[in-house]
Protein backbone atom coordinates (compact mmCIF):
# COMPACT_ATOMS: atom_id res chain seq x y z
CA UNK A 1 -55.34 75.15 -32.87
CA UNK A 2 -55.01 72.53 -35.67
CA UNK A 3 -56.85 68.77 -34.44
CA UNK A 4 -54.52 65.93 -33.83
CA UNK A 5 -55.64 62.43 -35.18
CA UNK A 6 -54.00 59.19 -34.29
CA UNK A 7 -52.66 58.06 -37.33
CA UNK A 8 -51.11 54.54 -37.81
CA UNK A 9 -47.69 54.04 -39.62
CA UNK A 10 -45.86 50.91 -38.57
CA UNK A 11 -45.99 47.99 -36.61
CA UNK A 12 -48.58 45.74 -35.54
CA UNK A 13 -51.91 47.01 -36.76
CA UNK A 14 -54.05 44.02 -35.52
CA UNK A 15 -52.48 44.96 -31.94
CA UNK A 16 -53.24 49.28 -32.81
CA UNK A 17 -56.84 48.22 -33.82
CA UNK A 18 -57.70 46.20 -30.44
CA UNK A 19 -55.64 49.32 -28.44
CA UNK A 20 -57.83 51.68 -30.61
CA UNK A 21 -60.93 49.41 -29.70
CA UNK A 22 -59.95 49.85 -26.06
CA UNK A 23 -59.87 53.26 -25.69
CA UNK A 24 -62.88 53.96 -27.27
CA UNK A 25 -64.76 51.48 -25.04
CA UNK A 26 -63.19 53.40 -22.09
CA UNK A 27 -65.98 56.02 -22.52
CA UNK A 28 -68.43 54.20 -25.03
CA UNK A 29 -69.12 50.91 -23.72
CA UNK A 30 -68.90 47.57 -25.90
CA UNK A 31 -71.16 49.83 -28.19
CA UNK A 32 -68.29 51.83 -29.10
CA UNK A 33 -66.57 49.74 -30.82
CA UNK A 34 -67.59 49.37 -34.38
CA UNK A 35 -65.30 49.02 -37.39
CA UNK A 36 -65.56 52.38 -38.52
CA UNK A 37 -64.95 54.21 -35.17
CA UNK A 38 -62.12 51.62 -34.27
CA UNK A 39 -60.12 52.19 -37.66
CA UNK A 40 -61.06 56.03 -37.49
CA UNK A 41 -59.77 55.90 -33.83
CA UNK A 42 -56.49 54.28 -35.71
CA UNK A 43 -56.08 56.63 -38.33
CA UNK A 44 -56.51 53.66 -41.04
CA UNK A 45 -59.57 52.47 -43.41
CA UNK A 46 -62.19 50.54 -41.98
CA UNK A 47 -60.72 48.06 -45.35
CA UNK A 48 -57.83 47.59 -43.53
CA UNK A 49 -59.43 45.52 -40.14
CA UNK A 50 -60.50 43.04 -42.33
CA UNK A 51 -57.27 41.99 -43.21
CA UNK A 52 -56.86 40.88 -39.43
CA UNK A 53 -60.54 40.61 -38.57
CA UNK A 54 -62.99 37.87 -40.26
CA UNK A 55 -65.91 40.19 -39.40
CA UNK A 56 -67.11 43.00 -36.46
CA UNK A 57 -67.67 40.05 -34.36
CA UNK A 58 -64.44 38.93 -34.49
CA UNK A 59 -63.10 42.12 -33.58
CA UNK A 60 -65.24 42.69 -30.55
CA UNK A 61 -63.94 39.18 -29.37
CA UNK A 62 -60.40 40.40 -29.53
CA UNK A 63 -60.93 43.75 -28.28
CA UNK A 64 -63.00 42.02 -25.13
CA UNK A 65 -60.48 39.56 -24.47
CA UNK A 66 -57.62 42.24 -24.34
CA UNK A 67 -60.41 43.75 -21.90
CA UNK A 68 -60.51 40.62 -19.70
CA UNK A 69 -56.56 40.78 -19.67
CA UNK A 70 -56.78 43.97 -17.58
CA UNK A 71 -59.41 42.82 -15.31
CA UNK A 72 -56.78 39.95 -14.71
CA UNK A 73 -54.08 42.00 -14.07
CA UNK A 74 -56.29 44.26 -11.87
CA UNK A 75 -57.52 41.08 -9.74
CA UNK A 76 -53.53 40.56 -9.45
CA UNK A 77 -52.70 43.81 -8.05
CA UNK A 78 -55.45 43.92 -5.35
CA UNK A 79 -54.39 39.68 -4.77
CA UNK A 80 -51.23 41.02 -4.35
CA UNK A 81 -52.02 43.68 -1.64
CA UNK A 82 -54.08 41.15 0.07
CA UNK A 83 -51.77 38.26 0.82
CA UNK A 84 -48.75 40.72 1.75
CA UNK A 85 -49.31 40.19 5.15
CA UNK A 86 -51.10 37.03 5.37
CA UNK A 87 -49.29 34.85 7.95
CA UNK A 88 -49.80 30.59 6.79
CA UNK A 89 -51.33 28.73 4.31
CA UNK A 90 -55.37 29.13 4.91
CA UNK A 91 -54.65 32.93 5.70
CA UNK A 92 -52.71 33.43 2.43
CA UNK A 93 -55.48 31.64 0.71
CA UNK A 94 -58.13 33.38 2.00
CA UNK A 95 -56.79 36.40 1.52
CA UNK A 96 -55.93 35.49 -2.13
CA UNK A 97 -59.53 34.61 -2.73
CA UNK A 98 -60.59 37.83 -1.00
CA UNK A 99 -58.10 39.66 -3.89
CA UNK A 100 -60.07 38.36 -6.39
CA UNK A 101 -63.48 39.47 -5.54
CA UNK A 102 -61.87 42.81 -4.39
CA UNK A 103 -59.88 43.33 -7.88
CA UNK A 104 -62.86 42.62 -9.86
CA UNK A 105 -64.78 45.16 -7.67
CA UNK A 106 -61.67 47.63 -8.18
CA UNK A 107 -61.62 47.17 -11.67
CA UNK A 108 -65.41 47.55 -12.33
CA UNK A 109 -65.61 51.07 -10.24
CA UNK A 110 -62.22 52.25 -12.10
CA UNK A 111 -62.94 51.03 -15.54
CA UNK A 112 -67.10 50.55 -16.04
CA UNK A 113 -66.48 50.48 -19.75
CA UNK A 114 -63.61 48.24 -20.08
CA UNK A 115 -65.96 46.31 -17.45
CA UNK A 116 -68.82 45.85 -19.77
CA UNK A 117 -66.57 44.88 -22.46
CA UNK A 118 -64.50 42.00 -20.86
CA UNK A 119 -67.96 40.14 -19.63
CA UNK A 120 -68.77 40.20 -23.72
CA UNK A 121 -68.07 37.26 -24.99
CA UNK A 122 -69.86 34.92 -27.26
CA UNK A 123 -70.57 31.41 -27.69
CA UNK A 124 -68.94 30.47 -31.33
CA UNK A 125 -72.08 28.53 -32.16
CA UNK A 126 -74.30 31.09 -31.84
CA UNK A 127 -72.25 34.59 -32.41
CA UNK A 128 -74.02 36.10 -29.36
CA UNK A 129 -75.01 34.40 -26.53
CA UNK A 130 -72.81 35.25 -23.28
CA UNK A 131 -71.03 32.60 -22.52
CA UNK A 132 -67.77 31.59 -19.32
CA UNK A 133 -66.02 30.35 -22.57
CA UNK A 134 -64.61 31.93 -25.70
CA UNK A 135 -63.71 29.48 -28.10
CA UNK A 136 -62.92 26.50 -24.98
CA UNK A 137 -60.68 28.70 -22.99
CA UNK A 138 -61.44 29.60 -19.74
CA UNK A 139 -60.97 33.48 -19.46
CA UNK A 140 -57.85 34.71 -17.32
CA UNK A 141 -60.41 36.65 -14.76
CA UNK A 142 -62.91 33.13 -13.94
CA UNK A 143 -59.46 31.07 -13.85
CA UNK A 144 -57.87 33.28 -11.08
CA UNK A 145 -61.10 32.70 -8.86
CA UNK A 146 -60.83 28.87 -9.44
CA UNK A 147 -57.57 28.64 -8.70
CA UNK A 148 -58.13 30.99 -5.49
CA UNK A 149 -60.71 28.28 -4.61
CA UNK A 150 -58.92 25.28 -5.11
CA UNK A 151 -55.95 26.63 -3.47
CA UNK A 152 -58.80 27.59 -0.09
CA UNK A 153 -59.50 23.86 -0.37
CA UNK A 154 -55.92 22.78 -0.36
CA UNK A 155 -55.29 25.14 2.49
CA UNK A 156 -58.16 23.51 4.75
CA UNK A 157 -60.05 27.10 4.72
CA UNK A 158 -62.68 25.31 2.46
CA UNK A 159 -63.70 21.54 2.88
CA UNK A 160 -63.74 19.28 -0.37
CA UNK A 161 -68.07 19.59 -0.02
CA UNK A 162 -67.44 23.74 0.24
CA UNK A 163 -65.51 23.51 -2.68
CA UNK A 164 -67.95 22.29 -4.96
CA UNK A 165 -69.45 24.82 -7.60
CA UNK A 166 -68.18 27.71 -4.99
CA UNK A 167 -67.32 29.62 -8.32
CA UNK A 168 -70.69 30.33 -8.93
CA UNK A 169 -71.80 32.12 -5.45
CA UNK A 170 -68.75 34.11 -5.51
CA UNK A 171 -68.48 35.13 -8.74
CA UNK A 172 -72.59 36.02 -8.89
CA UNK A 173 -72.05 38.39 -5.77
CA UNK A 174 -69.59 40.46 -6.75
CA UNK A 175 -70.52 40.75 -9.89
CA UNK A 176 -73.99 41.26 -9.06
CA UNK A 177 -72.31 44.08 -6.82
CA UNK A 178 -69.98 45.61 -9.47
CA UNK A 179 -73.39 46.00 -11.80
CA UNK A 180 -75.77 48.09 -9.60
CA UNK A 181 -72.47 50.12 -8.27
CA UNK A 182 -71.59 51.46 -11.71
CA UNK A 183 -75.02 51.45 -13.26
CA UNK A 184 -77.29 50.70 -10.75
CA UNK A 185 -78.75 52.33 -7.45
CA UNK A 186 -75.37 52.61 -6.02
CA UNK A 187 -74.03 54.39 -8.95
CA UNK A 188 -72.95 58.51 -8.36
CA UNK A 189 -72.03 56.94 -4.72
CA UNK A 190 -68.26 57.54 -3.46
CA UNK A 191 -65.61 55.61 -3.62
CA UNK A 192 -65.39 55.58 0.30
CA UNK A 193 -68.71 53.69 0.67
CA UNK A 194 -68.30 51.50 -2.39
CA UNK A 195 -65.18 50.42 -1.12
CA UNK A 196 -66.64 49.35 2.19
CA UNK A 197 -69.74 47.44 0.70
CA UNK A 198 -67.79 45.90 -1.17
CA UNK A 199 -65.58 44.83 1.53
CA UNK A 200 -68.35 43.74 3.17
CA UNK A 201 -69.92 42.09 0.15
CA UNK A 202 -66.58 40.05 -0.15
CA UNK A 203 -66.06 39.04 3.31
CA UNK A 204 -70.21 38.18 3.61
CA UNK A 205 -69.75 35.71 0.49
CA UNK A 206 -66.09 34.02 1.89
CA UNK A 207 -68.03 33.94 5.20
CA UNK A 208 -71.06 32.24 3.91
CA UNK A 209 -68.86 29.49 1.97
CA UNK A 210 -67.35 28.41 4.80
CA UNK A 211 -70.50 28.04 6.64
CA UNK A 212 -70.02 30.62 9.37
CA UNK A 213 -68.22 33.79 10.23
CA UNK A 214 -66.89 32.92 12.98
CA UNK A 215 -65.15 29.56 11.67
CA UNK A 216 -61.24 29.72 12.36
């Protein structure tokens, strides 16, 4: 049987490039996703990125961000799920906060590659420090949570003192969760009991900002 290779023809090639970037980090990991296997992965010359792309840099940034628009959409769904039966404001925010760390969980376990990818980002300055911003925008994944927050604290399910820099607690459990369950001691576990620790994980972190458990 002959091999098929994606060739490009038509159309937006900066968008084909960061789809072919995608897929390849699917299995590969952020280092996957070099100019060579990207345009190869295209069916164009590596020439041809750099008609849309400064530099590999550049293309890694757009490739990641594309990632962090499907973590987004994945902290959506599971937001969605979560507030369908929430009953009042507080409940509906809770439960909207409790999408978020839930999604990124989901998202993580279901897509460790796209995962690794969409927390790449880079401080402009430098070209390679990690960084919450890429060039002064907030990323659509960190602005759900603070907007899940605020809306907690607008609800009364967080007071105006909880509030303050709960971002950071939340967003280092989970993902502190999400990294040992896809490559750390948890990974090769199933998806039953990764699901329920990180249910629990979730709930423990929502509990512990609001100061107790058992707080209505």
């Amino acid at each position: 049987m002959p091999q098929v290779t994606r060739t490009y023809h038509h159309g937006d090639l900066r968008a084909a490039l960061i789809d072919a970037g995608l897929q390849l980090a699917r299995t590969g990991g952020v280092d996957s996703v070099g100019v060579r296997d990207v345009t190869r992965e295209a069916g164009v010359s590596p020439a041809s990125a750099y008609r849309h792309f400064d530099d590999h840099r550049a293309l890694v940034v757009a490739v990641a961000l594309a990632a962090q628009d499907h973590l987004a959409e994945a902290i959506v769904a599971r937001i969605g799920i979560e507030t369908a039966d929430a009953e009042g404001e507080r409940a509906a925010a809770l439960a909207r906060l409790r999408g978020v760390g839930l999604g990124y969980i989901d998202f993580a376990l279901a897509e460790p590659g796209l995962f690794e990818l969409a927390l790449l980002t880079f401080d402009p300055a430098s070209g390679a420090s990690p960084t919450v911003l890429v060039d002064a925008e907030v990323p659509a994944p960190f602005l759900l949570l603070l907007q899940a927050l605020d809306a907690c604290e607008a609800s009364g399910a967080l007071s105006a003192a909880e509030r303050v820099n709960a971002e950071w607690p939340c967003w280092s459990a989970v993902h502190g969760f999400a990294d040992i369950a896809t490559r750390g001691p948890l990974k090769g576990q199933t998806p039953e009991v990764l699901e329920a620790l990180g249910e629990h994980v979730v709930d423990s972190i929502i509990a512990g900002l609001r100061g107790s458990a058992s707080r209505p």
